[in-house]
N, C-alpha and C. Protein backbone atom coordinates (compact mmCIF):
# COMPACT_ATOMS: atom_id res chain seq x y z
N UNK A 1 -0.02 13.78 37.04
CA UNK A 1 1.12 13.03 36.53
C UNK A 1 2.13 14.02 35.96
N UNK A 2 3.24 13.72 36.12
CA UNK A 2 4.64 14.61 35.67
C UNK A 2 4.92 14.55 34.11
N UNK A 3 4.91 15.51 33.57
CA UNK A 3 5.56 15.61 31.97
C UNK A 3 6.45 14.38 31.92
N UNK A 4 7.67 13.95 32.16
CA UNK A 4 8.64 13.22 32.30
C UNK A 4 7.62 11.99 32.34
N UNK A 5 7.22 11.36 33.10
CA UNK A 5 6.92 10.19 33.43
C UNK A 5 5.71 9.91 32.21
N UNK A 6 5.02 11.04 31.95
CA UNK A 6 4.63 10.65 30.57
C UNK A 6 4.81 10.23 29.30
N UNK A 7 6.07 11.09 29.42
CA UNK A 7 6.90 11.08 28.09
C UNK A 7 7.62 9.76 28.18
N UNK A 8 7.68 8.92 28.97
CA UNK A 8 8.35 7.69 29.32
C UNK A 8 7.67 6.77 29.08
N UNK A 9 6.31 6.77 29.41
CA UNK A 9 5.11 5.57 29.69
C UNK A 9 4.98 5.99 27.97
N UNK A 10 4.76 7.11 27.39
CA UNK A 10 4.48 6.92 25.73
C UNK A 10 5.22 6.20 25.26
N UNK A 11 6.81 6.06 25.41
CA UNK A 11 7.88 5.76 24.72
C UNK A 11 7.94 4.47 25.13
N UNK A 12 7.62 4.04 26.24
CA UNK A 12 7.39 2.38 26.07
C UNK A 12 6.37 1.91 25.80
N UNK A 13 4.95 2.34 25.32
CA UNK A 13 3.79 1.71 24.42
C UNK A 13 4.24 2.05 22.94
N UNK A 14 5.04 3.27 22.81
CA UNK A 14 5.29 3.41 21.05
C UNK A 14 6.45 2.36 20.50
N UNK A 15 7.34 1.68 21.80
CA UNK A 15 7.93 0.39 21.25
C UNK A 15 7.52 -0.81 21.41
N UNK A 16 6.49 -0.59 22.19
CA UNK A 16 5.64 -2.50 22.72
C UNK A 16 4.55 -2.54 21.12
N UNK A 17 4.47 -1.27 20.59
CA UNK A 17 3.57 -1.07 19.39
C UNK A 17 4.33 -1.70 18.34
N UNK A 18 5.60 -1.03 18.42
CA UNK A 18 6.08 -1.26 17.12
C UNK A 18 6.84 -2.66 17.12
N UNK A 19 7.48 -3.00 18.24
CA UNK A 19 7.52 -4.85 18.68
C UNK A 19 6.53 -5.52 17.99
N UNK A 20 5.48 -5.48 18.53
CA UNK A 20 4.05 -6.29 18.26
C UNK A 20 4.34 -6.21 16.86
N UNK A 21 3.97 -5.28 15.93
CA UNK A 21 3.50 -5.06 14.65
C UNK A 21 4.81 -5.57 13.69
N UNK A 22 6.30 -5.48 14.37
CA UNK A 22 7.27 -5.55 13.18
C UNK A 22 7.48 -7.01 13.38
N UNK A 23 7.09 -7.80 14.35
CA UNK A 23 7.22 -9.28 14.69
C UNK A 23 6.16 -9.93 13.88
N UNK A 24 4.96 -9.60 14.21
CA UNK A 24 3.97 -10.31 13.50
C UNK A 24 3.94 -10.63 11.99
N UNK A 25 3.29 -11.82 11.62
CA UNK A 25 3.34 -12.23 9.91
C UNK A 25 2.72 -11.29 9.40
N UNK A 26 3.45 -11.06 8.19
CA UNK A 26 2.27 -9.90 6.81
C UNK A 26 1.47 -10.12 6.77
N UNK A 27 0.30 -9.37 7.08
CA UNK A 27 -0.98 -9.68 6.12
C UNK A 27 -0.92 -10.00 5.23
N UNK A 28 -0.23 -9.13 3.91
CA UNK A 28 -0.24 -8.71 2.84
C UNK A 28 0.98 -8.59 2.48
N UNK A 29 1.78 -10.06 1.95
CA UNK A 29 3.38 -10.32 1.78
C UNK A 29 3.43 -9.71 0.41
N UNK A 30 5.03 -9.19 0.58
CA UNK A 30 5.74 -8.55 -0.78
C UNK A 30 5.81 -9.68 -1.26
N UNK A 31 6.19 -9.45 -2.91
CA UNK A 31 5.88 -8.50 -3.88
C UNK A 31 4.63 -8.23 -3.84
N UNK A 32 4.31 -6.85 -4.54
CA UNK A 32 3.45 -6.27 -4.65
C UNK A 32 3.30 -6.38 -5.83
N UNK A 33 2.53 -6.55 -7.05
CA UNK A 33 2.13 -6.66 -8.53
C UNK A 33 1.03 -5.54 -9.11
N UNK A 34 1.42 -5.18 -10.08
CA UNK A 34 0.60 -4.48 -10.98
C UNK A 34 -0.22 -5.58 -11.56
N UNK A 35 -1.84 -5.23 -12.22
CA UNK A 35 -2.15 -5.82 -13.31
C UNK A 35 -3.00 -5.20 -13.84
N UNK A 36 -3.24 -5.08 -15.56
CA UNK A 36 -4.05 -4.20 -15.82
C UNK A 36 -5.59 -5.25 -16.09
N UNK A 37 -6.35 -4.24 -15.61
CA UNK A 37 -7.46 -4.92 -16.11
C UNK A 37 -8.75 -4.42 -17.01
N UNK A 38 -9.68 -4.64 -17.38
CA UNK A 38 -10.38 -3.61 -18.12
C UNK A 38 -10.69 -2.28 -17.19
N UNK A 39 -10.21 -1.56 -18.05
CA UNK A 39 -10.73 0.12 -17.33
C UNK A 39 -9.79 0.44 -16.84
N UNK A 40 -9.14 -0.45 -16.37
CA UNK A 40 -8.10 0.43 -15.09
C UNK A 40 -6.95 -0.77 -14.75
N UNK A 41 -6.49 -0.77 -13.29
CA UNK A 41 -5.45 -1.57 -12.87
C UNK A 41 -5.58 -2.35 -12.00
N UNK A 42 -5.09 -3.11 -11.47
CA UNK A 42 -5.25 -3.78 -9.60
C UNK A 42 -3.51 -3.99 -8.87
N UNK A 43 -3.42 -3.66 -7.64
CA UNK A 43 -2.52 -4.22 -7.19
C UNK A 43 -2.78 -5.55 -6.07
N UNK A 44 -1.81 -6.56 -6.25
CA UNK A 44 -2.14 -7.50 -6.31
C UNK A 44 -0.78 -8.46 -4.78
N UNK A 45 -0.99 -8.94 -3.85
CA UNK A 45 0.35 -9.41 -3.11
C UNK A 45 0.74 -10.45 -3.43
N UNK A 46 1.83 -10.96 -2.68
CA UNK A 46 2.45 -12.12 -3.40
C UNK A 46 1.37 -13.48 -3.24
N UNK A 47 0.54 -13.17 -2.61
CA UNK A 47 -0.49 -14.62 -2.36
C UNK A 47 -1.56 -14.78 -3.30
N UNK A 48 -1.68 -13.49 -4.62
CA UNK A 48 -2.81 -13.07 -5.54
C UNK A 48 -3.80 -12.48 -4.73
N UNK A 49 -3.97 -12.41 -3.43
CA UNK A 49 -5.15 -11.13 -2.96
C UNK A 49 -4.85 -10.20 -3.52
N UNK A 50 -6.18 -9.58 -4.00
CA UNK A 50 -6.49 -7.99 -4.48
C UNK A 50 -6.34 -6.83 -3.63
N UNK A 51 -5.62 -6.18 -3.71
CA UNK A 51 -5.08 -5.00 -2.86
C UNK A 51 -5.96 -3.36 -2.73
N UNK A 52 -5.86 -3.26 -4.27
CA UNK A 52 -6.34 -2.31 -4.36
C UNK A 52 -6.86 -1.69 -6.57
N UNK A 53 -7.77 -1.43 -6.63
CA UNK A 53 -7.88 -1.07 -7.78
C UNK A 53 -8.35 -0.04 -8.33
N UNK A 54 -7.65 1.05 -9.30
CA UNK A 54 -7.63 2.12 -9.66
C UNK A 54 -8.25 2.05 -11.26
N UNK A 55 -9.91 2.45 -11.35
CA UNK A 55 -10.28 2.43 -12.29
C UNK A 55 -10.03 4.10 -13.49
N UNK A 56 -10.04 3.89 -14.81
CA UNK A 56 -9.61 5.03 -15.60
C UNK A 56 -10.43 4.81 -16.83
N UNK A 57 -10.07 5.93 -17.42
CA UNK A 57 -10.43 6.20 -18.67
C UNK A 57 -9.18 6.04 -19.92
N UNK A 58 -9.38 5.67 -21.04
CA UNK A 58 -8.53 5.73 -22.39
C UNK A 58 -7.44 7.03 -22.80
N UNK A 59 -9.03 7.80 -23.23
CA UNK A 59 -8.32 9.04 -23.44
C UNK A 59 -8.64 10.22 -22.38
N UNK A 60 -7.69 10.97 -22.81
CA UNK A 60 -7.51 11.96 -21.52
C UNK A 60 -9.16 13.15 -21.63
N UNK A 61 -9.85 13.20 -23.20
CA UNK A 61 -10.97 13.72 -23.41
C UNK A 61 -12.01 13.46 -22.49
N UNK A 62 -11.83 11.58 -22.39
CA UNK A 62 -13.06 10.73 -21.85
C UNK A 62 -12.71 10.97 -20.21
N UNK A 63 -11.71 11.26 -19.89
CA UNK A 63 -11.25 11.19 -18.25
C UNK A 63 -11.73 12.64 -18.01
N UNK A 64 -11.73 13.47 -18.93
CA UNK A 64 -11.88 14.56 -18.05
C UNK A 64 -13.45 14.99 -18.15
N UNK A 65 -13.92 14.32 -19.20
CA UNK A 65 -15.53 14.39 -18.92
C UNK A 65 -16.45 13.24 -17.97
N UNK A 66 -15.67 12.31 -17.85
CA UNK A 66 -16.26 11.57 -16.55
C UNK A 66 -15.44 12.27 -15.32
N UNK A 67 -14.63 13.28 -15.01
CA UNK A 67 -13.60 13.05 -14.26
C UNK A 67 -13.24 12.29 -13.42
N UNK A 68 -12.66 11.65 -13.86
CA UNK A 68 -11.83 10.42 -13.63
C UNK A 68 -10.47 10.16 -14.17
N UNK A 69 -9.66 9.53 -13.95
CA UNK A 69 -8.00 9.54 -14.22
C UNK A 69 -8.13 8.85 -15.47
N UNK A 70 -6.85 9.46 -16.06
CA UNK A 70 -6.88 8.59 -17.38
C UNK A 70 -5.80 7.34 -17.16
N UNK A 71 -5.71 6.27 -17.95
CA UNK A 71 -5.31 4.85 -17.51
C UNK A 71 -3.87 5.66 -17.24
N UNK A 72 -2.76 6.31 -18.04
CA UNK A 72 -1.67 6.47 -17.81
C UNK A 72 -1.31 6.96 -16.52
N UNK A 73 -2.38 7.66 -15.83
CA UNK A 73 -2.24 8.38 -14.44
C UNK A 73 -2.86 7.02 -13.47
N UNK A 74 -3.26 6.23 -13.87
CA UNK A 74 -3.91 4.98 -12.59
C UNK A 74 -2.68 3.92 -12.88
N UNK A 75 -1.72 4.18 -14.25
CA UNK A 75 -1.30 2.99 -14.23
C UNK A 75 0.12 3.54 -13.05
N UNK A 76 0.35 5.00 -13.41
CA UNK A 76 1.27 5.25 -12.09
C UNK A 76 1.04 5.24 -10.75
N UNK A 77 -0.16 5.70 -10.30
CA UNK A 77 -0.33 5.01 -9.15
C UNK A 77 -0.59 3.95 -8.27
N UNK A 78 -1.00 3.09 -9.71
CA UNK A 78 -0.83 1.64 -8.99
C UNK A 78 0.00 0.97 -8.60
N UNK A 79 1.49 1.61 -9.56
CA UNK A 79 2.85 1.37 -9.67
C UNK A 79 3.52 1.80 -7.99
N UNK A 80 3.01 2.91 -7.81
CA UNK A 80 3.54 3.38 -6.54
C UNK A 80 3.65 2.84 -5.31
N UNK A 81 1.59 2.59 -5.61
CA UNK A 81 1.43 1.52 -5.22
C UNK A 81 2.18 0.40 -4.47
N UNK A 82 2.54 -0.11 -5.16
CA UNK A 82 2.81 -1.65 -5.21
C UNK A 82 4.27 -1.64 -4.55
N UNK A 83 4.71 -0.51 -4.93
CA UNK A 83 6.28 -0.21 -4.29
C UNK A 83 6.35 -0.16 -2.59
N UNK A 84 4.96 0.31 -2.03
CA UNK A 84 4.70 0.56 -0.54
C UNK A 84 5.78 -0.74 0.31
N UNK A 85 5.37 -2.08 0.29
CA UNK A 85 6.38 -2.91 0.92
C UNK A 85 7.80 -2.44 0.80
N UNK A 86 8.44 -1.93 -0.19
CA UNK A 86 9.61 -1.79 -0.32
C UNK A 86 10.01 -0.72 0.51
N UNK A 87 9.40 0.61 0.34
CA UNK A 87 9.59 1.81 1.57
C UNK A 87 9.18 1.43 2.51
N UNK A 88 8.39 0.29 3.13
CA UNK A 88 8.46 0.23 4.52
C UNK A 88 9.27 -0.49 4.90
N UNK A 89 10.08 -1.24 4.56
CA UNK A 89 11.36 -2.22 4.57
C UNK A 89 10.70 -4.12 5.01
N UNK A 90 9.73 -4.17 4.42
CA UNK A 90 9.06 -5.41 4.43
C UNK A 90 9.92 -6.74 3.47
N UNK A 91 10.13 -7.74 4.44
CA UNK A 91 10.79 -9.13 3.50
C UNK A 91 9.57 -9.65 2.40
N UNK A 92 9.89 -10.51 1.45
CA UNK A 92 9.65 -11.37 0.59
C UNK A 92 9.12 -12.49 1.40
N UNK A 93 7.91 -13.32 0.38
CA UNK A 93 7.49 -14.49 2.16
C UNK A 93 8.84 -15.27 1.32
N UNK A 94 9.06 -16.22 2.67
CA UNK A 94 10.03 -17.61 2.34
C UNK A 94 9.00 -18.47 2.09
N UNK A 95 9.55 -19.25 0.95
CA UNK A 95 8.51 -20.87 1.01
C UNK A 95 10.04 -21.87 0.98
């Protein structure tokens, strides 16, 4: 098969890919939510499914002898988190 004709047949599965995927409903509709919970945080979508949760420690003493993050470092990445819909350019659901 010819370089060219490859590079062609990729470029129309890398848009029948991205068709498929930017058409289809969210899994996992924006907003994205923080919440803290004991120990640590959760991020949370707009339907209340649990996304993801980043457990921590108090003080930064106790984090670094379990090593493990301390809450101020889980509460930023949960934050970041939660921002993901927004950098991928994802809508809000409609009701």
């Amino acid at each position: 098969m010819c370089a060219a004709v490859r590079v062609v047949e990729l470029d129309f599965i890398r848009r029948c890919h991205f068709r498929k995927y930017t058409t289809m409903p969210r899994r996992f509709p924006p907003p994205w939510t923080v919440e803290q919970i004991p120990g640590g945080y959760k991020v949370k979508d707009a339907n209340g499914q649990s996304l993801a949760y980043v457990y921590a420690r108090e003080t930064k003493a106790d984090a670094d002898i379990a090593k493990v993050l301390t809450l101020d470092e889980a509460r930023r990445i949960t934050s970041n988190v939660a921002k993901l819909p927004t950098f991928l350019g994802a809508q809000p659901v409609e009701e």
